[in-house]
N, C-alpha and C. Protein backbone atom coordinates (compact mmCIF):
# COMPACT_ATOMS: atom_id res chain seq x y z
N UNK A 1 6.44 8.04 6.19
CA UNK A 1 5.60 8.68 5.20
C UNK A 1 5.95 8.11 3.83
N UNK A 2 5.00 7.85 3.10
CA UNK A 2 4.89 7.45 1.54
C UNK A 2 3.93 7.98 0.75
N UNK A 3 4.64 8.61 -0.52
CA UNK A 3 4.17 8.92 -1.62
C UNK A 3 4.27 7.88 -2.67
N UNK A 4 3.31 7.69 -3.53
CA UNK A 4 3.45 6.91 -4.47
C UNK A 4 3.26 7.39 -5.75
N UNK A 5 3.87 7.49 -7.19
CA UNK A 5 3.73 7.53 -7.93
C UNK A 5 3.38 6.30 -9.17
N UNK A 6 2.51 6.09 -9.57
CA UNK A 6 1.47 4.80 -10.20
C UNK A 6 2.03 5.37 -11.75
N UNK A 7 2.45 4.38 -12.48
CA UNK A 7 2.62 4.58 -13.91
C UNK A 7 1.53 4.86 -14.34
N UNK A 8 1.36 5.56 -15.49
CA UNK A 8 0.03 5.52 -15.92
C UNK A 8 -0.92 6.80 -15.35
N UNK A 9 -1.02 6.13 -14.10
CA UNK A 9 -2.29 7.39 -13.16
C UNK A 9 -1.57 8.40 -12.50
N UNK A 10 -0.45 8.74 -11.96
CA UNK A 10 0.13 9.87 -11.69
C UNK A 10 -0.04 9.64 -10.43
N UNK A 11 0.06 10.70 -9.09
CA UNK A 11 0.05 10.57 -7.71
C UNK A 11 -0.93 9.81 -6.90
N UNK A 12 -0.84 8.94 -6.28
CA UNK A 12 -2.06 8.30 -5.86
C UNK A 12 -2.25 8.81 -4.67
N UNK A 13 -3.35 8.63 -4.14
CA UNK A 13 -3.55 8.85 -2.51
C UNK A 13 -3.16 7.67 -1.62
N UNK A 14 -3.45 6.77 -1.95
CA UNK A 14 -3.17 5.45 -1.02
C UNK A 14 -2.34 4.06 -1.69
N UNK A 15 -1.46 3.51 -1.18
CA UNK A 15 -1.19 2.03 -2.40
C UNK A 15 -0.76 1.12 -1.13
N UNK A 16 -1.95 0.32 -1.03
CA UNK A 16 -1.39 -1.01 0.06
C UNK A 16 -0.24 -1.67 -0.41
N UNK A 17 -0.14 -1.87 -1.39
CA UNK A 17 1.46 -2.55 -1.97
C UNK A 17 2.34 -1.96 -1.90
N UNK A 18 2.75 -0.34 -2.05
CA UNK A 18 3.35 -0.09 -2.07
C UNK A 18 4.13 0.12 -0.47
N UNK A 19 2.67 0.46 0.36
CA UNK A 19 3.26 0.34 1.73
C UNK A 19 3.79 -1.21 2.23
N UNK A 20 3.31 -1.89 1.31
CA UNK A 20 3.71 -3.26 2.22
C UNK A 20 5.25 -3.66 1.56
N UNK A 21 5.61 -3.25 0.89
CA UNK A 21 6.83 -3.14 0.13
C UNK A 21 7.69 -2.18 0.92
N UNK A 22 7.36 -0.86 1.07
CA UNK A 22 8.33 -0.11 1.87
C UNK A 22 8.44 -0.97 3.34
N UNK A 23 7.88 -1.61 3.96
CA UNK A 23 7.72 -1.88 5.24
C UNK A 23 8.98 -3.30 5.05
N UNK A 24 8.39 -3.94 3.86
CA UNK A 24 9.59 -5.01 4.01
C UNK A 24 10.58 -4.93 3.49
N UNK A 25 10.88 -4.18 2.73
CA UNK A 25 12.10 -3.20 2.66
C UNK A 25 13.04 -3.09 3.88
N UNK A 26 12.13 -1.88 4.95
CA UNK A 26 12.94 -1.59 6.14
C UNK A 26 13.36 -3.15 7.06
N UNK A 27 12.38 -4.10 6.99
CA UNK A 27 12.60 -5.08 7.91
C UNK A 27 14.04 -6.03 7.22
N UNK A 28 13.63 -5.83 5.79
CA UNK A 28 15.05 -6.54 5.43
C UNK A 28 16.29 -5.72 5.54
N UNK A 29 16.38 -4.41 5.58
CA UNK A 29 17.52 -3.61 5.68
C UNK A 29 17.57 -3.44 7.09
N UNK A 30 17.28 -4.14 7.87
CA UNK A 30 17.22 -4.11 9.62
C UNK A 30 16.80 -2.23 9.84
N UNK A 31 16.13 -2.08 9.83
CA UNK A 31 15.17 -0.47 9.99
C UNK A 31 14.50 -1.39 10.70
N UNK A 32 13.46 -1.62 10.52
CA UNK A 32 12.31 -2.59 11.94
C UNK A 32 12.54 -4.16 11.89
N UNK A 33 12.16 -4.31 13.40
CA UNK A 33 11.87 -5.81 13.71
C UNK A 33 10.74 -6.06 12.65
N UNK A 34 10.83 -7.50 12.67
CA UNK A 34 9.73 -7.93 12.20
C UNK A 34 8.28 -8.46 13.50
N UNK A 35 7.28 -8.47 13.11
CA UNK A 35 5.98 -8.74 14.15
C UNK A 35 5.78 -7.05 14.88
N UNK A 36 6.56 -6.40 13.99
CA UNK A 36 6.33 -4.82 14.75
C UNK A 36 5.53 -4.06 13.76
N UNK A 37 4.58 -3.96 14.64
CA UNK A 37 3.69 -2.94 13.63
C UNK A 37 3.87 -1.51 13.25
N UNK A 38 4.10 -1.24 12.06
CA UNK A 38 4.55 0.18 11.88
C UNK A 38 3.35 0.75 10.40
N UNK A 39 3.33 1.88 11.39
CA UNK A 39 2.49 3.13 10.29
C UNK A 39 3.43 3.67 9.57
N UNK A 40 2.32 3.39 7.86
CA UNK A 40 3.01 4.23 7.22
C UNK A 40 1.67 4.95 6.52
N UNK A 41 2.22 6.47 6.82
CA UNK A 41 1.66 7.92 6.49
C UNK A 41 1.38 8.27 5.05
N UNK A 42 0.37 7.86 4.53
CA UNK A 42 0.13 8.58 2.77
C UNK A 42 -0.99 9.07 3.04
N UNK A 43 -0.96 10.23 1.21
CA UNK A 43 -1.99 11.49 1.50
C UNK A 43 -2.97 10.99 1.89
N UNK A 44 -3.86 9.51 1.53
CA UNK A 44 -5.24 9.54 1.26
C UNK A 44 -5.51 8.83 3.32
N UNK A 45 -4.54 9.03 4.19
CA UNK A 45 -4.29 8.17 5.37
C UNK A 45 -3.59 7.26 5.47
N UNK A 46 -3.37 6.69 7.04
CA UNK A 46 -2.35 5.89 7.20
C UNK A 46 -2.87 4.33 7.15
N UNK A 47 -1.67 3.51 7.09
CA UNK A 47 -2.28 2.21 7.00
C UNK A 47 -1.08 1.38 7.83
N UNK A 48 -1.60 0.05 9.11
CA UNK A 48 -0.76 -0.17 9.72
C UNK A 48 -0.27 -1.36 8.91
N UNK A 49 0.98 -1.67 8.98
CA UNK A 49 1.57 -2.92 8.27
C UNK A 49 2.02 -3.70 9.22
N UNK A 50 2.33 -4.99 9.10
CA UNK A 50 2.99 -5.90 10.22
C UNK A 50 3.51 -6.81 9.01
N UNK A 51 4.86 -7.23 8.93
CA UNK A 51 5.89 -8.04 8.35
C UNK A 51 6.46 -9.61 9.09
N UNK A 52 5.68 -10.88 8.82
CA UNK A 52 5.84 -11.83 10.04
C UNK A 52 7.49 -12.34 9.16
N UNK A 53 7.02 -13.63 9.85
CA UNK A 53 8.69 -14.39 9.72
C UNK A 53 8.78 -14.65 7.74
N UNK A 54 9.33 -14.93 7.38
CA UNK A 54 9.77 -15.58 5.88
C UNK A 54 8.94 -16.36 5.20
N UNK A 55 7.83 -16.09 4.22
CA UNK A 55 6.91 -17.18 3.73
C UNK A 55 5.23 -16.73 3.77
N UNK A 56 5.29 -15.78 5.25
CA UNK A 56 4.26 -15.17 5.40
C UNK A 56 3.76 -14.05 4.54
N UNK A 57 2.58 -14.12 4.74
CA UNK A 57 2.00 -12.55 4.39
C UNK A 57 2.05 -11.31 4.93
N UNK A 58 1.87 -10.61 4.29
CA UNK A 58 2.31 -9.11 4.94
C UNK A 58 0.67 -8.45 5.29
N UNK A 59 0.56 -8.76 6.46
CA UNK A 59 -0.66 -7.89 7.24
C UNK A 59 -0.78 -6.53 7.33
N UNK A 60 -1.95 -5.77 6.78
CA UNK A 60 -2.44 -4.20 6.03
C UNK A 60 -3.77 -4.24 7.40
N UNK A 61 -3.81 -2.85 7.91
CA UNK A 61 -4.68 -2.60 8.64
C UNK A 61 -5.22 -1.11 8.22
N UNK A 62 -6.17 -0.71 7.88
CA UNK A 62 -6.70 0.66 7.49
C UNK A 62 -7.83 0.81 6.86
N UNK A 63 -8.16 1.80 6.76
CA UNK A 63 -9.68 2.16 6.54
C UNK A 63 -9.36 2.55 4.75
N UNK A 64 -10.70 1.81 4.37
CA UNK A 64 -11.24 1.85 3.07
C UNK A 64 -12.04 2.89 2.66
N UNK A 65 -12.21 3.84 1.54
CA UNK A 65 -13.45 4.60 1.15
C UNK A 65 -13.44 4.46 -0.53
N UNK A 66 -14.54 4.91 -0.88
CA UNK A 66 -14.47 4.53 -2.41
C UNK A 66 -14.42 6.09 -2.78
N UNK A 67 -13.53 6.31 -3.90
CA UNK A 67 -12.93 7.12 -5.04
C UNK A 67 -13.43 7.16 -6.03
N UNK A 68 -13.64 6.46 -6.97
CA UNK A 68 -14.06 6.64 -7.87
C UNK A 68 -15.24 5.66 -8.69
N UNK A 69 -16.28 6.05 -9.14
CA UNK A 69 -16.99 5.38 -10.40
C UNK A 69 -16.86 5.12 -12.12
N UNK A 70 -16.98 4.15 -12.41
CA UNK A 70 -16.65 4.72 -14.00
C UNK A 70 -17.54 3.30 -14.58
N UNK A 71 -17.81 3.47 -15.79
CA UNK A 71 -18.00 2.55 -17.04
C UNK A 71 -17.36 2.23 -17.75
N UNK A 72 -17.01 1.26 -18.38
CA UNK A 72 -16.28 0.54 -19.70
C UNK A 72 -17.35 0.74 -20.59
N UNK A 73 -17.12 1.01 -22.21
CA UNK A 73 -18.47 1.10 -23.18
C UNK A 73 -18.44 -0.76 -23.23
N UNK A 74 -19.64 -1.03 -23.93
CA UNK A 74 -19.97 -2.26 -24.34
C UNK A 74 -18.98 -2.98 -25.58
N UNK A 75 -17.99 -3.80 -24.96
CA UNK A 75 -17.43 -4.49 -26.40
C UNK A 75 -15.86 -4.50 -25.51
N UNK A 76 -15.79 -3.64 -24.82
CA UNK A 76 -14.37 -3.30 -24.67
C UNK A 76 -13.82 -2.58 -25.14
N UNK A 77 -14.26 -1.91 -26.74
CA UNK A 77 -13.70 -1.02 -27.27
C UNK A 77 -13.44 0.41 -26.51
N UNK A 78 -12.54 1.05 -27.43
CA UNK A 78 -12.23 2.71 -26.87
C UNK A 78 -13.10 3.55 -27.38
């Protein structure tokens, strides 16, 4: 299970980075093999991770929904 706290935005529901970070975390602190797929549990759902050999990318499996809409005003300004 992972909670994330986001500078700035406060509790998030979901953070693929952050799960893919906890995951290689455990694989470097020998907690999991690597090529083993492991769920990790946050509020907004789970997302599967897989950690390959050294060099690779870290493979994210999970379902997407959209959150939020917004506008920027014209200029960039505040």
């Amino acid at each position: 299970e992972l909670r994330v706290l986001e500078r700035g935005a406060g509790w998030t529901d979901a953070c693929g980075t952050g799960a893919c970070a906890a995951v290689a975390a455990a694989v470097q602190t020998g907690r999991v093999e690597r090529h083993t797929p492991v769920e990790v549990r946050l509020p907004g759902g789970s997302l599967v991770i897989v950690i390959g050999d050294p060099g690779e990318r870290a493979r994210m499996r999970g379902a997407a929904k959209h959150v939020f809409d917004g506008e920027l005003p014209a200029g960039g300004g505040s």
